[in-house]
Protein backbone atom coordinates (compact mmCIF):
# COMPACT_ATOMS: atom_id res chain seq x y z
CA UNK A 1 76.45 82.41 128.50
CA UNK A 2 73.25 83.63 130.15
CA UNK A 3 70.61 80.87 131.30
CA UNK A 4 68.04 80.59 134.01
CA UNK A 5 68.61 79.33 137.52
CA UNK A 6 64.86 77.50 138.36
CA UNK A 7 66.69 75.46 141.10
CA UNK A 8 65.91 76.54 144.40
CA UNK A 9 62.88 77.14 146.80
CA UNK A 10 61.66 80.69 144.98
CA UNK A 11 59.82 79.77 141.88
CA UNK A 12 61.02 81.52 138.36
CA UNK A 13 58.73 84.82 137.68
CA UNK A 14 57.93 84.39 133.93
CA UNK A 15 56.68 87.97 133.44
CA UNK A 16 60.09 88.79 134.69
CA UNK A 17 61.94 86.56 132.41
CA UNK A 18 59.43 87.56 129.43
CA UNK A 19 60.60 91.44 130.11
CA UNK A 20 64.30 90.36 130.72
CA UNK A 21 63.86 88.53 127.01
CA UNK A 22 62.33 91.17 125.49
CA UNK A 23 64.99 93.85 126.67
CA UNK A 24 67.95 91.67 125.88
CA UNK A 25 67.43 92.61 122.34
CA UNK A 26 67.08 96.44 122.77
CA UNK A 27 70.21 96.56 124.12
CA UNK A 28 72.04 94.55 121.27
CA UNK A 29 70.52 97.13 118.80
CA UNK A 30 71.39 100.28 120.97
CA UNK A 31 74.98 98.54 121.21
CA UNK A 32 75.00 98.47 117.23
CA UNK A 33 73.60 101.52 116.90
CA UNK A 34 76.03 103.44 118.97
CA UNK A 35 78.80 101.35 117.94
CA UNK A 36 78.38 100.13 114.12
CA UNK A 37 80.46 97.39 112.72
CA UNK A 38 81.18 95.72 115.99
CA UNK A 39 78.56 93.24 117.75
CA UNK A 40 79.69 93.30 121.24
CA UNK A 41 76.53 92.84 123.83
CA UNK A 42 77.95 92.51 126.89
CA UNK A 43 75.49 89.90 128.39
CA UNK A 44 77.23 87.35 126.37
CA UNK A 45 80.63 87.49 127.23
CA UNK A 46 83.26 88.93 125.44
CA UNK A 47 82.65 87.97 121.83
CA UNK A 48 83.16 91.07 119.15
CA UNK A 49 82.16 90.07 115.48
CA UNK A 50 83.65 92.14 113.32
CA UNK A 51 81.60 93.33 110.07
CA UNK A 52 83.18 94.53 106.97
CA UNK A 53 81.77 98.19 106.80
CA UNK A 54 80.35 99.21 103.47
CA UNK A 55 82.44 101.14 100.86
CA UNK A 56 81.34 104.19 99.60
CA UNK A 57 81.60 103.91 95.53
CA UNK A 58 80.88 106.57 93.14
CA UNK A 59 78.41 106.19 90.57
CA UNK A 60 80.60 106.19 87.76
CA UNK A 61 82.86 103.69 89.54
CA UNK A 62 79.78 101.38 90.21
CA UNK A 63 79.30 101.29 86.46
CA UNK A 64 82.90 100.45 85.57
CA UNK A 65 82.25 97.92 88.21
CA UNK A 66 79.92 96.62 85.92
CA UNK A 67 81.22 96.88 82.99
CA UNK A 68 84.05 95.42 84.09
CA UNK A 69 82.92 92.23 85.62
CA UNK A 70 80.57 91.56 82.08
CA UNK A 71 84.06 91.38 80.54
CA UNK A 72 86.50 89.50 83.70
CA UNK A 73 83.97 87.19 84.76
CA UNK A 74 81.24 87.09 82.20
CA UNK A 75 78.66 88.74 85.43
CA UNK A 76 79.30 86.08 87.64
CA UNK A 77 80.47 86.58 91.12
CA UNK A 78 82.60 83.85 91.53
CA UNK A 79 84.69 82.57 89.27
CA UNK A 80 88.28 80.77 89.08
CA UNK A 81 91.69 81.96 89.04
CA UNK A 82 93.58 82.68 85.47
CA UNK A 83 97.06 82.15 85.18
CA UNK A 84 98.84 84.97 83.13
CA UNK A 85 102.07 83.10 82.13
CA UNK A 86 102.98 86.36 79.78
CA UNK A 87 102.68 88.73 82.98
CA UNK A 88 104.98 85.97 85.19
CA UNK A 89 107.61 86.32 82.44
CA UNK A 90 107.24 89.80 82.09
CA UNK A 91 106.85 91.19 85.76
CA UNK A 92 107.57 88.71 88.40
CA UNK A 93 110.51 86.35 87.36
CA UNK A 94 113.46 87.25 88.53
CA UNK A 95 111.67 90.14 90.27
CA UNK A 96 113.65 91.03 93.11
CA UNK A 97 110.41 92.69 94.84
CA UNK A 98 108.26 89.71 94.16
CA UNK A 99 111.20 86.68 95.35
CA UNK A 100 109.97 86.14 98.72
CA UNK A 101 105.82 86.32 97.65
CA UNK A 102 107.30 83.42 94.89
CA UNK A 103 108.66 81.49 97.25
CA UNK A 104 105.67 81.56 99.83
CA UNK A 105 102.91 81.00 97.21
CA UNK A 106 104.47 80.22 93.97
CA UNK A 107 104.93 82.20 90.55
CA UNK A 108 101.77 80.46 89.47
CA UNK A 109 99.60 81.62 92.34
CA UNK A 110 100.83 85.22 92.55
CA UNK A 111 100.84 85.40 88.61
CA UNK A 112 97.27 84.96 88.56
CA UNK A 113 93.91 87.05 88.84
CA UNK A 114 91.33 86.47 91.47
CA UNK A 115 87.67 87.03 91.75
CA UNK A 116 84.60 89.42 89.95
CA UNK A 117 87.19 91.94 88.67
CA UNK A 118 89.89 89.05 88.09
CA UNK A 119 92.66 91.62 89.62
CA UNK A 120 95.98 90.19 89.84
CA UNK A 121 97.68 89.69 92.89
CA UNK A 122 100.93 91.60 92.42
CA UNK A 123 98.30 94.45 91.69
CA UNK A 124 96.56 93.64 94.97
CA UNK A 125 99.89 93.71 96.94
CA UNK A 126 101.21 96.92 95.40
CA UNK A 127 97.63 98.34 96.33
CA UNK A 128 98.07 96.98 100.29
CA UNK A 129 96.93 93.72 100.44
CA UNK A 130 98.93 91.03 102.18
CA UNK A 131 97.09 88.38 102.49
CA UNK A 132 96.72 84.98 100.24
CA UNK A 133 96.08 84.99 96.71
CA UNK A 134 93.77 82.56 96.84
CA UNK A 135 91.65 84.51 99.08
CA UNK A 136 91.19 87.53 96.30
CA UNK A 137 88.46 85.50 94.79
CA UNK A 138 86.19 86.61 97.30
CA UNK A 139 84.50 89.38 96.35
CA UNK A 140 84.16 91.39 99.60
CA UNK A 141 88.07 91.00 99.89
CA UNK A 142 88.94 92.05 96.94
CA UNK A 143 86.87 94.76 96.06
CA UNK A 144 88.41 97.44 97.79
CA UNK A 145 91.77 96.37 96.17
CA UNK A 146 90.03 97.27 92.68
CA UNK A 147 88.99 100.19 93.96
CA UNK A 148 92.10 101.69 95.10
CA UNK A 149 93.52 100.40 91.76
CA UNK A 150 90.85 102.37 89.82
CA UNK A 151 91.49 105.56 92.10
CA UNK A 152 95.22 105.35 91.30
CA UNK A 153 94.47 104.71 88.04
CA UNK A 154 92.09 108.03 88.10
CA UNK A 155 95.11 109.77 89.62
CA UNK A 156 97.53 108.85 86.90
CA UNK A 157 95.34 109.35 83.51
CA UNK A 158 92.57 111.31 85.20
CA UNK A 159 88.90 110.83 84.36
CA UNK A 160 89.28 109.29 81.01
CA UNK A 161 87.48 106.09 80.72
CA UNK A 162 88.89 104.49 77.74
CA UNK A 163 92.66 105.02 78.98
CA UNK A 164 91.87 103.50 82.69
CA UNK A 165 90.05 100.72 81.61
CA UNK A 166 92.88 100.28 78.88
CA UNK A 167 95.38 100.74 82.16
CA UNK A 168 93.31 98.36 84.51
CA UNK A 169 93.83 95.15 81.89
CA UNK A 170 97.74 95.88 80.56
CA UNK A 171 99.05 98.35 83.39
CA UNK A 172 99.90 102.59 82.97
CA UNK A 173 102.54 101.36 80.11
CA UNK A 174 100.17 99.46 77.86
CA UNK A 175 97.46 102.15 77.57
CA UNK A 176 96.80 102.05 74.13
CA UNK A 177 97.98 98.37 73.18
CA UNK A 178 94.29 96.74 74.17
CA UNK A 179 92.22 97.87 71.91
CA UNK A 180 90.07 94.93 71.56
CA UNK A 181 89.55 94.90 75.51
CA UNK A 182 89.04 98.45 76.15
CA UNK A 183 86.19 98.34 73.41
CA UNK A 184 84.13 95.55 74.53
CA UNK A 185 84.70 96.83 78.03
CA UNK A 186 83.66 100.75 76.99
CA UNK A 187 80.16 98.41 75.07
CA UNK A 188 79.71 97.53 78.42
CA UNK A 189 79.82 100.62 79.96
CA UNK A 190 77.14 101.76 77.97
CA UNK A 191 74.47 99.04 78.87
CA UNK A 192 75.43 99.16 82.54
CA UNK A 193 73.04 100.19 84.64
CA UNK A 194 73.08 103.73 87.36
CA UNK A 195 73.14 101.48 90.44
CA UNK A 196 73.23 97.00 91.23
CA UNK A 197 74.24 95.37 94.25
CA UNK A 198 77.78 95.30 93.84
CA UNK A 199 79.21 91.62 94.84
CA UNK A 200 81.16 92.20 97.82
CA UNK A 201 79.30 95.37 98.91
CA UNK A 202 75.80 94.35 99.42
């Protein structure tokens, strides 16, 4: 913590403090500049905030964004948790890979989608994430799961729009089998716009 000592017999010399003030904030900014993402002036101490840096999204991923979160969440950046009791009975019961994650959180937690994209959270984990499910509805943490889902997704079926966004909703076996989804999701696509603040990424 920096303060100012006025106690003693020399009296405080404002221009000096005035300058001192006024410099204390050019060297935050260099400190950013040169080192982006971490806040770490060294005149207070040794705090670091760490900052979430930007992701880099394509274009034509930012629209799928869009078009995406019309259909999952209606446009709305936050939104609750859905329980997919069809996908616990399907995928995770009896799971071997998924026993511990069910015992930590529960079927119902991990059996459910989170946030703008409403991605699941076996998705999430099989994508790197490891933290709670609960915490997917925030859109900054779960964004970058989405788009590593979307990339594999890419990978797999290549740049075919109707078969991802058919993949993203029922997985790589159930392209095809969503035909009702994948079209009001490719209506979307349509109307969405080149470029919006992307919740999460802003």
């Amino acid at each position: 913590m920096m303060y100012f000592n006025a106690v003693g017999n020399n009296k405080l010399d404002y221009k000096k403090a005035r300058l001192l003030l006024f410099a204390i904030p050019v060297v935050v900014l260099l400190n950013q500049f040169l080192n982006p993402g971490v806040f770490d002036p060294s005149a207070f101490g040794k705090i670091q905030i760490q900052t979430s840096p930007r992701l880099q999204i394509h274009s034509r991923d930012i629209r799928l964004l869009w078009a995406l979160n019309r259909q999952e969440a209606s446009g709305k950046a936050v939104i609750g948790s859905r329980y997919e009791p069809g996908f616990y009975r399907r995928y995770v019961r009896g799971n071997k890979k998924f026993t511990a994650l069910e015992k930590r959180y529960g079927g119902r937690a991990i059996a459910s989608s989170y946030g703008p994209w409403q991605i699941m959270y076996v998705t999430a984990y099989e994508m790197g994430y490891r933290g709670n499910p609960q915490d997917l509805a925030n859109a900054a943490t779960s964004l970058p799961y989405v788009m590593k889902y979307l990339d594999f997704l890419r990978k797999k079926l290549g740049d075919r729009d109707r078969a991802v966004i058919s993949a993203y909703n029922a997985g790589l076996r159930g392209v095809g089998t969503n035909p009702v989804y994948t079209g009001k999701v490719i209506a979307y696509l349509k109307q969405a716009p080149d470029s919006w603040p992307v919740y999460g990424n802003s």
